[in-house]
Protein backbone atom coordinates (compact mmCIF):
# COMPACT_ATOMS: atom_id res chain seq x y z
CA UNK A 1 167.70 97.61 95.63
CA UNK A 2 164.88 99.76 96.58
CA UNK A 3 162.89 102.19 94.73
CA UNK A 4 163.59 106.22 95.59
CA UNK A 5 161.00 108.01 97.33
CA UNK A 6 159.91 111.47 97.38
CA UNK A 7 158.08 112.16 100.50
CA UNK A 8 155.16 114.80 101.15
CA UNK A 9 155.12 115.82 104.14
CA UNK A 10 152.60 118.88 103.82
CA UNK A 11 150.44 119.68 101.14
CA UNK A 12 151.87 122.65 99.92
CA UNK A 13 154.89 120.92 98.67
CA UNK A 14 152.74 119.47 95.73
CA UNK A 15 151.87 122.54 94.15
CA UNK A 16 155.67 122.21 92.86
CA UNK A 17 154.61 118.78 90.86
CA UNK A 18 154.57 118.94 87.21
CA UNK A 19 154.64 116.69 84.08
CA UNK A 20 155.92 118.98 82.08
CA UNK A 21 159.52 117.89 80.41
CA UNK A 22 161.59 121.19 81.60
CA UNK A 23 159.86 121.14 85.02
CA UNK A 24 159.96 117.74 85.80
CA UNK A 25 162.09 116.56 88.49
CA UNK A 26 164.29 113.77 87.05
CA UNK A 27 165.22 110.91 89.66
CA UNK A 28 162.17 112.08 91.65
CA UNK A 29 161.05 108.71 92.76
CA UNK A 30 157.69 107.11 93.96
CA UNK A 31 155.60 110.03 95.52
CA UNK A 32 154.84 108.99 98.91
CA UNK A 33 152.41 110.72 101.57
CA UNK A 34 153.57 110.90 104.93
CA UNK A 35 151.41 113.02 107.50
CA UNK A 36 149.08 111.61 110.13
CA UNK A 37 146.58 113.92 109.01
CA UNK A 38 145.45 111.59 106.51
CA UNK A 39 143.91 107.73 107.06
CA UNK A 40 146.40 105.25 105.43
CA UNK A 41 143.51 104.14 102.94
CA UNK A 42 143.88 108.00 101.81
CA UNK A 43 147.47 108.26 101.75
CA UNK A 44 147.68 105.40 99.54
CA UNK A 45 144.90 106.21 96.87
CA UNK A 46 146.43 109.97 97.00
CA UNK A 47 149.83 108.58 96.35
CA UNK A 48 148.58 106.20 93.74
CA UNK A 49 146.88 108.87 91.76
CA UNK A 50 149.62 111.39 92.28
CA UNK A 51 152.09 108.71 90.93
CA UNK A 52 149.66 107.84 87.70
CA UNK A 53 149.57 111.09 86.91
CA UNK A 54 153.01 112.60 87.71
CA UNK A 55 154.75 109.85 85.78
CA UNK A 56 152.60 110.07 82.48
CA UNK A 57 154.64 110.21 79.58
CA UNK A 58 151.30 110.52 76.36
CA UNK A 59 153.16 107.89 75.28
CA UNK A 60 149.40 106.43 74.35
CA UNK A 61 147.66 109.48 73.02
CA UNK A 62 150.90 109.53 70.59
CA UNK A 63 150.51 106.31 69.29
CA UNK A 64 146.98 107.13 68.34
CA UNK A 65 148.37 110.22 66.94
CA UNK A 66 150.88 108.37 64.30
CA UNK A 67 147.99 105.97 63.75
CA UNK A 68 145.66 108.82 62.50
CA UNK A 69 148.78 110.81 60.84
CA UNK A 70 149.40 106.97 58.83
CA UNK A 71 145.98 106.64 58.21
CA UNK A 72 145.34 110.06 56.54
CA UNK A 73 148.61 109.78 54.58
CA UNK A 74 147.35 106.64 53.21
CA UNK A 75 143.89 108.04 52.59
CA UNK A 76 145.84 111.17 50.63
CA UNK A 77 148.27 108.72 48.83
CA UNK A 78 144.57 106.46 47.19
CA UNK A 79 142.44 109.69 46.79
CA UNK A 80 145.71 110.86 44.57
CA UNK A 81 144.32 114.35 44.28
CA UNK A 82 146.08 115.94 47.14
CA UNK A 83 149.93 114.66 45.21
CA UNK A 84 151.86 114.73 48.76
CA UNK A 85 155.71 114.30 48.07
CA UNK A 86 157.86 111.59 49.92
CA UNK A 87 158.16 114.48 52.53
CA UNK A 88 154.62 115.34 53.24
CA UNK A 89 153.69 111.35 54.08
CA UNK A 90 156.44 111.20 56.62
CA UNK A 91 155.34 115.20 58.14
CA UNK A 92 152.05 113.52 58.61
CA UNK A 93 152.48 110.68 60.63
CA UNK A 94 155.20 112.86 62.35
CA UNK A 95 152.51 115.35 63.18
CA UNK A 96 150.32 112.95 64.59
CA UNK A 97 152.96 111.88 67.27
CA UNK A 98 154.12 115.05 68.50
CA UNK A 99 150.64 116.41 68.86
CA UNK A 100 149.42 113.57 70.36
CA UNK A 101 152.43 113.61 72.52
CA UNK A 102 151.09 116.92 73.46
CA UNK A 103 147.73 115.67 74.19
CA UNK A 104 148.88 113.33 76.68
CA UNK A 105 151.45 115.52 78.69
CA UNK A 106 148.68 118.57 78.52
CA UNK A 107 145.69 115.71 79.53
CA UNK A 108 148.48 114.38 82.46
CA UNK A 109 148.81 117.91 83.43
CA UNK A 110 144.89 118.62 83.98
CA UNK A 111 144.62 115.69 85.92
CA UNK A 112 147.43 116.17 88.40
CA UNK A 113 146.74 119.26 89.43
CA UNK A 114 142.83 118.40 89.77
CA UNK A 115 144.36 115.72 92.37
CA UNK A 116 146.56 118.00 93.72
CA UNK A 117 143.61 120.69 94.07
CA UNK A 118 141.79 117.62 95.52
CA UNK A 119 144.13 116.67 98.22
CA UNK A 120 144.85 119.83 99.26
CA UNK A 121 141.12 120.23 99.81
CA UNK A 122 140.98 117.40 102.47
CA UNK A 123 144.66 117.95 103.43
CA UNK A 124 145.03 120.68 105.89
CA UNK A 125 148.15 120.62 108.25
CA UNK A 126 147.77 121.11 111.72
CA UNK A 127 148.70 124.42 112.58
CA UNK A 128 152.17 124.92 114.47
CA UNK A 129 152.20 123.49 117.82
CA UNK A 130 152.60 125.89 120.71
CA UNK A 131 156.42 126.68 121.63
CA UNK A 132 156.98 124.50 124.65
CA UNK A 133 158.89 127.92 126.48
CA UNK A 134 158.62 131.43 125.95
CA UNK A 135 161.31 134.01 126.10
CA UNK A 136 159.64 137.09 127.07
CA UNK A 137 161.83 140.82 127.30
């Protein structure tokens, strides 16, 4: 069975992409460029980088986030001092994942559109073609 795909066709339809959870397009598909305006060494690095980004779930930049939010619950818990509850050395860790979670969606965000703003740079459609007949009054 094959993959979905979600063709472009022209580049304003990618000013629509986001990787934001609410305005993400679930079932979307690989994000494939389909114009003739566009070598097919393009098309494929465009589509590539649209499809790294598009698809980026922080998933990384959280698990560095519950690594630091362990890490500084453990270094509250020996300095003793700071007497965190039960509560506080879960919220920490916790923390740490949601706003690295954050991180990565915001950092996924930045760098689609810069592609987006970068293909649309190099990617402009040819304009209409002239109507083959005209109906004149």
């Amino acid at each position: 069975m094959s993959a979905r795909q979600h063709e472009i066709l022209d580049p304003s339809a990618l000013s629509g992409l986001s990787v934001w959870p609410g305005s993400r397009t679930p079932g979307l598909g690989e994000i494939v460029i389909t114009t003739k305006d566009l070598d097919a060494a393009q098309r494929q690095q465009y589509a590539r980088a649209l499809n790294r980004h598009y698809y980026a779930c922080g998933c990384s930049e959280a698990s560095v986030g519950i690594l630091l939010g362990i890490v500084l619950a453990l270094a509250a818990m020996a300095v003793g001092g700071i007497g965190l509850s039960s509560l506080g050395l879960f919220a920490l860790p916790l923390a740490g994942l949601v706003l690295g979670k954050l991180f990565g969606l915001a950092r996924a965000q930045a760098r689609l559109k810069a592609t987006i703003r970068d293909i649309q740079s190099v990617w402009t459609p040819d304009p209409a073609p002239e109507p083959a007949l005209r109906l004149y009054d």
